[in-house]
C-alpha atoms as a PDB file:
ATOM      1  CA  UNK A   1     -30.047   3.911   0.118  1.00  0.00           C
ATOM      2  CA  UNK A   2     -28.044   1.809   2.481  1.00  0.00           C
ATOM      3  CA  UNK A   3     -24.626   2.345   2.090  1.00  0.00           C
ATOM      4  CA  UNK A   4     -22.330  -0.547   3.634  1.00  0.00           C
ATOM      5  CA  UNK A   5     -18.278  -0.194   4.843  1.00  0.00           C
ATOM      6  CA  UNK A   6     -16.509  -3.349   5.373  1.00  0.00           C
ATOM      7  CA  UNK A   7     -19.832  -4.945   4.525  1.00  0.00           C
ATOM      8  CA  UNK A   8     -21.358  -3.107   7.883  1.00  0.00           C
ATOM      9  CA  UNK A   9     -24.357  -1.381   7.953  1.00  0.00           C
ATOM     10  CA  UNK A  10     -25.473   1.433   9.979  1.00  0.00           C
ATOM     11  CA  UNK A  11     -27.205  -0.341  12.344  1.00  0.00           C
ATOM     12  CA  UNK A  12     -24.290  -2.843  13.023  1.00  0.00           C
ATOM     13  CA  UNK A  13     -22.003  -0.173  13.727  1.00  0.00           C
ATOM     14  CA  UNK A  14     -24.247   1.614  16.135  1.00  0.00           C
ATOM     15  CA  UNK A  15     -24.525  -1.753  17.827  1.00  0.00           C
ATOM     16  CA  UNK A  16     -20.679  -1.903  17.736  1.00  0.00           C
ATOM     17  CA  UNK A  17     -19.927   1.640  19.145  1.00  0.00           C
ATOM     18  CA  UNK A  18     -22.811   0.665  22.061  1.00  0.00           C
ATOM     19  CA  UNK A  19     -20.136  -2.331  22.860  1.00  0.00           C
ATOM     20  CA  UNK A  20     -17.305  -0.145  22.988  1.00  0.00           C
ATOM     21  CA  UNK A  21     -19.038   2.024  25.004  1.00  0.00           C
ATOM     22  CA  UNK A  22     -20.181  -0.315  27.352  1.00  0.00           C
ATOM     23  CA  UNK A  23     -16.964  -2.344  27.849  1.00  0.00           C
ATOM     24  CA  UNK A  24     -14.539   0.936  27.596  1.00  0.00           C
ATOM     25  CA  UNK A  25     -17.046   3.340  29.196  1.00  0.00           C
ATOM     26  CA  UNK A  26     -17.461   7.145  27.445  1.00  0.00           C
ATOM     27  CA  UNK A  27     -14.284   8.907  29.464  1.00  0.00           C
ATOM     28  CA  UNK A  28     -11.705   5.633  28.238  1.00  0.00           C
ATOM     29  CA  UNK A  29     -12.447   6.048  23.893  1.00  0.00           C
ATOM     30  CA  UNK A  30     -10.286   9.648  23.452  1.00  0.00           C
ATOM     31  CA  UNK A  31      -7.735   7.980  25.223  1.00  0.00           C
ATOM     32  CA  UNK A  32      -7.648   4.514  23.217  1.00  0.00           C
ATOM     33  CA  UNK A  33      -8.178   6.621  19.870  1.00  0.00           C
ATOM     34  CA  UNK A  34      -5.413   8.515  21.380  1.00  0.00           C
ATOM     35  CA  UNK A  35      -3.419   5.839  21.494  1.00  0.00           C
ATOM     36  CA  UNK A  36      -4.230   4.341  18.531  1.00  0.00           C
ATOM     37  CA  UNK A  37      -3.358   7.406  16.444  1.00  0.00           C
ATOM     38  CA  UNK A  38       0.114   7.315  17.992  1.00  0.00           C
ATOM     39  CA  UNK A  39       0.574   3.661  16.977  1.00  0.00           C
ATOM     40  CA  UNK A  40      -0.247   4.609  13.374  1.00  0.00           C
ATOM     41  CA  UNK A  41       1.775   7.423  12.944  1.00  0.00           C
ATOM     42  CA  UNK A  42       4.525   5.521  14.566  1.00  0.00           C
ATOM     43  CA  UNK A  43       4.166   3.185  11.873  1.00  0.00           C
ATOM     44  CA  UNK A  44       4.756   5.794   9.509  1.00  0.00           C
ATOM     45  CA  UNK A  45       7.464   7.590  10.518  1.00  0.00           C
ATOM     46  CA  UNK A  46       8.966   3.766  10.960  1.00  0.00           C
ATOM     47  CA  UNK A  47       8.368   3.228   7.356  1.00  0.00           C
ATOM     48  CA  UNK A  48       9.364   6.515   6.135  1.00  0.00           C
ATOM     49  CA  UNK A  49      12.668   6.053   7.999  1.00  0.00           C
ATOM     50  CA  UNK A  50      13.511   2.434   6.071  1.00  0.00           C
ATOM     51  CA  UNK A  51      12.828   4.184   3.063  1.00  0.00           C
ATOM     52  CA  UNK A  52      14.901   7.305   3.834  1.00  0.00           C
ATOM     53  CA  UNK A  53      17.429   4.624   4.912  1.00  0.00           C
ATOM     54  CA  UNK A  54      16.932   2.750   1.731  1.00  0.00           C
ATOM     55  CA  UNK A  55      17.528   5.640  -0.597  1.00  0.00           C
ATOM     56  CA  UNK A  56      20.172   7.090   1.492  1.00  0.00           C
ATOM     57  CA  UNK A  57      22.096   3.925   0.468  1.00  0.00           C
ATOM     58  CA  UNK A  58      21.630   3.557  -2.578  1.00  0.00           C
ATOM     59  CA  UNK A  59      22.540   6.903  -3.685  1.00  0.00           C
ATOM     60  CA  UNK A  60      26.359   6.802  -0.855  1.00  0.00           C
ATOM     61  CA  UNK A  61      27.111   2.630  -2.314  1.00  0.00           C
ATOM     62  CA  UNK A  62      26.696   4.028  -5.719  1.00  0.00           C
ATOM     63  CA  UNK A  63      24.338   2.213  -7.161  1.00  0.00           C
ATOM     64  CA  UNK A  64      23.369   3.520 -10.628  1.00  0.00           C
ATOM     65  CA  UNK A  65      19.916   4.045 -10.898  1.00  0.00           C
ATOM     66  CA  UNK A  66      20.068   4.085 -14.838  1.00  0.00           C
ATOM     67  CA  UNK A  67      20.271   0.380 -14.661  1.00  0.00           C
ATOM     68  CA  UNK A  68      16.830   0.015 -13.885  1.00  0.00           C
ATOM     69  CA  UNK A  69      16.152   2.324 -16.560  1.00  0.00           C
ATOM     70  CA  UNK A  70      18.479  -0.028 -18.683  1.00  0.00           C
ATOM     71  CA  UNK A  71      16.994  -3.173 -17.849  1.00  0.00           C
ATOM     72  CA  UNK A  72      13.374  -1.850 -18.260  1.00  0.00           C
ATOM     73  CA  UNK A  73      14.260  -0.461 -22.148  1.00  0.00           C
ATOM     74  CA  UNK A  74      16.062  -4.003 -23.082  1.00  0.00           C
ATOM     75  CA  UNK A  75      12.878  -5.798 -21.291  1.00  0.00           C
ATOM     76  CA  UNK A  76      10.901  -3.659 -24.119  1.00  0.00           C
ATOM     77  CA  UNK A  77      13.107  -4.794 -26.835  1.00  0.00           C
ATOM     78  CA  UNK A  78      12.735  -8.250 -26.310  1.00  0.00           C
ATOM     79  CA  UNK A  79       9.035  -7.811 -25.985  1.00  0.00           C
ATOM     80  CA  UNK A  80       8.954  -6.035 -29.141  1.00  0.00           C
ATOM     81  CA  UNK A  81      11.236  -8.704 -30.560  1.00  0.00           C
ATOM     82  CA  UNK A  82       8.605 -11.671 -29.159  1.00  0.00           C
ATOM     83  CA  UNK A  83       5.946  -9.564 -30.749  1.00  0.00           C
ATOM     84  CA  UNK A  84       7.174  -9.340 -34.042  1.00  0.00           C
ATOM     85  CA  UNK A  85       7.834 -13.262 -34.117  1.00  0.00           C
ATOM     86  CA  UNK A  86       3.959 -13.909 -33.042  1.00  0.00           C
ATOM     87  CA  UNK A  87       2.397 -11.586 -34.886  1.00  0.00           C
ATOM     88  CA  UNK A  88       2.536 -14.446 -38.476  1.00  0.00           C
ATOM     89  CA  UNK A  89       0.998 -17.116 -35.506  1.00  0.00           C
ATOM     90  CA  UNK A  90      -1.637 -14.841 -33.977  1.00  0.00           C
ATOM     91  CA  UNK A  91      -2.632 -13.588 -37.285  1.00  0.00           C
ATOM     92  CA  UNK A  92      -3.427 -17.251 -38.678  1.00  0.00           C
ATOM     93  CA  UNK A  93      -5.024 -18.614 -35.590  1.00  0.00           C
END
């Protein structure tokens, strides 16, 4: 079986990580994976903290999160309203 990631074989990967090797040398990947796992989780924590922002003002401004709720159950009344007036047309097409 070959099994593929990204559409890359095994092969093409081994030919990749010779690359890497070659133009990073052996003692320079920890250090770039290093760095590289640093960038990522400060991406994280950067997006936890908008969301932690985001929730933290919605819940001090106020805003009632039963309006979604609200919004969502009328949205399914009007659907169910829409179906009941297509249901005749559907039925005789």
């Amino acid at each position: 079986m070959n099994s593929t990631f990204l559409f890359i074989s095994g092969p093409e990967v081994m030919i990749i990580m010779l690359i890497v090797v070659m133009v990073f040398g052996a003692d320079k990947i920890p250090e770039i994976a290093r760095g590289l796992g640093k960038g990522i989780r400060q991406v994280k924590d950067a997006t936890n903290d908008i969301k932690r922002e985001i929730k933290d003002s919605s819940d001090t401004t106020g805003i009632d999160t039963d309006i979604a709720k609200d919004i969502n159950k009328e949205i399914s009344s009007v659907k169910d309203d829409i179906e009941d007036l297509t249901g005749p047309i559907k039925r005789q097409l």
